[in-house]
C-alpha atoms as a PDB file:
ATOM      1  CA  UNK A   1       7.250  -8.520  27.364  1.00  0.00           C
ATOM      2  CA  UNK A   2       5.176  -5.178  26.946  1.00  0.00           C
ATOM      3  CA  UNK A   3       8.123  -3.457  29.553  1.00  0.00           C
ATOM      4  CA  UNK A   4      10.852  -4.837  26.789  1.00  0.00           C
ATOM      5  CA  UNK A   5       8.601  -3.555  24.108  1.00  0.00           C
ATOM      6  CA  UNK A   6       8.624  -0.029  25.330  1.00  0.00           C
ATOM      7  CA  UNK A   7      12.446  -0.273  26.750  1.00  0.00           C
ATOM      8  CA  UNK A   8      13.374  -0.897  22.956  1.00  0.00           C
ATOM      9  CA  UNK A   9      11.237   1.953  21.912  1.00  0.00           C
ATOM     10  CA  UNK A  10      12.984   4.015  24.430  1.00  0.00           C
ATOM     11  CA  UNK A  11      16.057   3.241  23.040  1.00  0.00           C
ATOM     12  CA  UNK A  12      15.306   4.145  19.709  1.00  0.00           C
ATOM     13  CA  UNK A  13      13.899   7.746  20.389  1.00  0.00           C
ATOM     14  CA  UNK A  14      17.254   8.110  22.950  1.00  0.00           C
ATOM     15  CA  UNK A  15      19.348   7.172  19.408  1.00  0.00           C
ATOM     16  CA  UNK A  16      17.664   9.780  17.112  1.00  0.00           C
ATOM     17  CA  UNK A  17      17.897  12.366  19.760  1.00  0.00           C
ATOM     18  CA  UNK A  18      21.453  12.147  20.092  1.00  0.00           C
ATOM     19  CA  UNK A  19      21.618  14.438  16.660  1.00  0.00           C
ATOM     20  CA  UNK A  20      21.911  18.028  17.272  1.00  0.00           C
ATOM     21  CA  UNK A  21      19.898  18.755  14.471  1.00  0.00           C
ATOM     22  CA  UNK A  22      16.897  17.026  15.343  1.00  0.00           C
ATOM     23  CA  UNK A  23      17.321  18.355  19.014  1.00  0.00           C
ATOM     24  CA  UNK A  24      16.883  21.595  17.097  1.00  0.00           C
ATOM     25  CA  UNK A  25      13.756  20.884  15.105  1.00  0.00           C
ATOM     26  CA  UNK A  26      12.088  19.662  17.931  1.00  0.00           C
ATOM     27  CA  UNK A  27      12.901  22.768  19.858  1.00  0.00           C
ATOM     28  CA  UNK A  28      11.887  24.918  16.615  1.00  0.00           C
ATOM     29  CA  UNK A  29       8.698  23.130  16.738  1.00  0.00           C
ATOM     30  CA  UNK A  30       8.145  23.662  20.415  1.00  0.00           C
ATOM     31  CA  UNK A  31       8.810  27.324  20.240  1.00  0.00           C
ATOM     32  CA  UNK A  32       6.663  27.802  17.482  1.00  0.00           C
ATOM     33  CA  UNK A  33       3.693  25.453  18.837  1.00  0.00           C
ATOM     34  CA  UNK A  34       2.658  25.315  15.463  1.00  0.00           C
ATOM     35  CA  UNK A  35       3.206  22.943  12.292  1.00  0.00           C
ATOM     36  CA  UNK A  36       5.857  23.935  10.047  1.00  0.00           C
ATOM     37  CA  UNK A  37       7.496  22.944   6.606  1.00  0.00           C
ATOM     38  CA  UNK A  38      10.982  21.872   5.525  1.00  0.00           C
ATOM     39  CA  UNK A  39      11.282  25.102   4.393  1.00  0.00           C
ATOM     40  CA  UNK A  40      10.538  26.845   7.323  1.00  0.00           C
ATOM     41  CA  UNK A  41      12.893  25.244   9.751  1.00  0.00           C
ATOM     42  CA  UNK A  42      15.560  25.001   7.309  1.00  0.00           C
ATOM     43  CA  UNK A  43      15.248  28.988   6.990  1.00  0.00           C
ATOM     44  CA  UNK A  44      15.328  29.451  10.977  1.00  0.00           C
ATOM     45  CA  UNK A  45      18.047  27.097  11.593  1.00  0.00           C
ATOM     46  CA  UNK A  46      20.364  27.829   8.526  1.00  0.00           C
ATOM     47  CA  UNK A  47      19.908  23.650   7.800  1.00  0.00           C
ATOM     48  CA  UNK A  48      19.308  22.912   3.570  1.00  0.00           C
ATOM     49  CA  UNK A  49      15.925  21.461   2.822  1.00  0.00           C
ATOM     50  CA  UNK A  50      16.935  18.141   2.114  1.00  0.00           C
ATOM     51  CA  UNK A  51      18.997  17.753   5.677  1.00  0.00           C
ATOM     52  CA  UNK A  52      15.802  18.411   7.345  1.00  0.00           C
ATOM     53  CA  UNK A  53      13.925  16.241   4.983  1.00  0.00           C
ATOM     54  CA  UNK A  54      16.051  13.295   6.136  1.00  0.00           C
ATOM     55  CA  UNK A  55      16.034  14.659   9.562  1.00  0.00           C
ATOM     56  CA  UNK A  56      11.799  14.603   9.722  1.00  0.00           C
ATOM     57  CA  UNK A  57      12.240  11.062   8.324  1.00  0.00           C
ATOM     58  CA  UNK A  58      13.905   9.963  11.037  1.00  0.00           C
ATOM     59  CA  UNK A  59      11.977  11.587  13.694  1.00  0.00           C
ATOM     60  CA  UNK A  60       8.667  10.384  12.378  1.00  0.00           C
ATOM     61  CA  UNK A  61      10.084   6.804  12.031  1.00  0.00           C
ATOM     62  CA  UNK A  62      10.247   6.916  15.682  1.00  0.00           C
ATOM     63  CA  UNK A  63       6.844   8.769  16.405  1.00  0.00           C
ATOM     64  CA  UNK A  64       8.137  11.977  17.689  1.00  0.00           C
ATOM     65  CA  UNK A  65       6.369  13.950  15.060  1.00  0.00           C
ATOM     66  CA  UNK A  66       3.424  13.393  12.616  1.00  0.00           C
ATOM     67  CA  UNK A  67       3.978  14.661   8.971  1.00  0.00           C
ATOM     68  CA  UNK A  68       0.796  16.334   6.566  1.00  0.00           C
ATOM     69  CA  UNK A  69       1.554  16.425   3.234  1.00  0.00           C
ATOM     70  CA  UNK A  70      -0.072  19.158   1.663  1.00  0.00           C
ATOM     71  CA  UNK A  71       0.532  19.454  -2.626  1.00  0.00           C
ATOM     72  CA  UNK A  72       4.350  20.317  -2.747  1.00  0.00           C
ATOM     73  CA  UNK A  73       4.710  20.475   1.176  1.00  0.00           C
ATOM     74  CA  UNK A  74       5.387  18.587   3.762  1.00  0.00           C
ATOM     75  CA  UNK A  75       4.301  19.925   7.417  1.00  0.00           C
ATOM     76  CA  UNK A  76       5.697  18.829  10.618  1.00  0.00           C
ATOM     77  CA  UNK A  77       4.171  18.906  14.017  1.00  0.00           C
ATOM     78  CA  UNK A  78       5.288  17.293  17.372  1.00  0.00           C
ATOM     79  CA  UNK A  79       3.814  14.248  18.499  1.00  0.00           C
ATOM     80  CA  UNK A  80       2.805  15.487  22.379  1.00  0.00           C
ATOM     81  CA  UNK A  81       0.920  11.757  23.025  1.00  0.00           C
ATOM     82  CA  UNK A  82       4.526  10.494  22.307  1.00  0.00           C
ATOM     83  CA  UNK A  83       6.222  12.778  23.780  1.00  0.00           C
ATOM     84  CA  UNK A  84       4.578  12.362  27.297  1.00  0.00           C
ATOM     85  CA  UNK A  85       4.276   8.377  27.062  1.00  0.00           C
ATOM     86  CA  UNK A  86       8.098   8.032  26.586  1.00  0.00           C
ATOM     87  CA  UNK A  87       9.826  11.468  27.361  1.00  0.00           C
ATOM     88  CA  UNK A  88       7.671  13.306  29.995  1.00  0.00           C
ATOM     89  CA  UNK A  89       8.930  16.508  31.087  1.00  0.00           C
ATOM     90  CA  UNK A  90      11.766  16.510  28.318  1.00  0.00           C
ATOM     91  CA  UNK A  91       9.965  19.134  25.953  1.00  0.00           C
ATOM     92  CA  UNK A  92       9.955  21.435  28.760  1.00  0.00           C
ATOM     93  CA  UNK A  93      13.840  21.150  29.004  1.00  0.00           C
ATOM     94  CA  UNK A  94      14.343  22.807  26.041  1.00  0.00           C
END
């Protein structure tokens, strides 16, 4: 059961990575080994705030990335624990 469990999550972090976008953000994130707002990576990859809004939604729904929430702003970092557990070697590919 625990091998289904983990297929399925699998499966779900293979569907949200199939946007280009989030591919992006991740990569943004990577490069900059650092947290970073909406703002930020809108700015860098010429995305509108809300897009990447939606698009951190989706990647934290999935446990890619964890998301502080600081007064008005909303900082994203990469989830490495995740990362290695389901994708190992993949953040190096970008």
């Amino acid at each position: 059961m625990m091998i289904e469990q983990e297929d399925l999550k699998r499966a779900e972090i293979f569907k949200t990575l199939s946007d280009v976008n989030r591919l992006s953000i991740i990569r943004t994130l990577y490069i900059a080994n650092r947290e970073m707002t909406c703002g930020e990576i809108g700015q860098q990859l010429d995305i509108s705030k809300s897009t990447v809004s939606y698009h951190f939604k989706m990647l934290r729904a999935v446990g890619l990335t964890h998301t502080r929430r600081a007064a008005q702003s909303k900082y994203l970092s990469l989830n490495y624990q995740n990362f290695n557990k389901y994708l190992p070697g993949f953040l190096d590919s970008l």
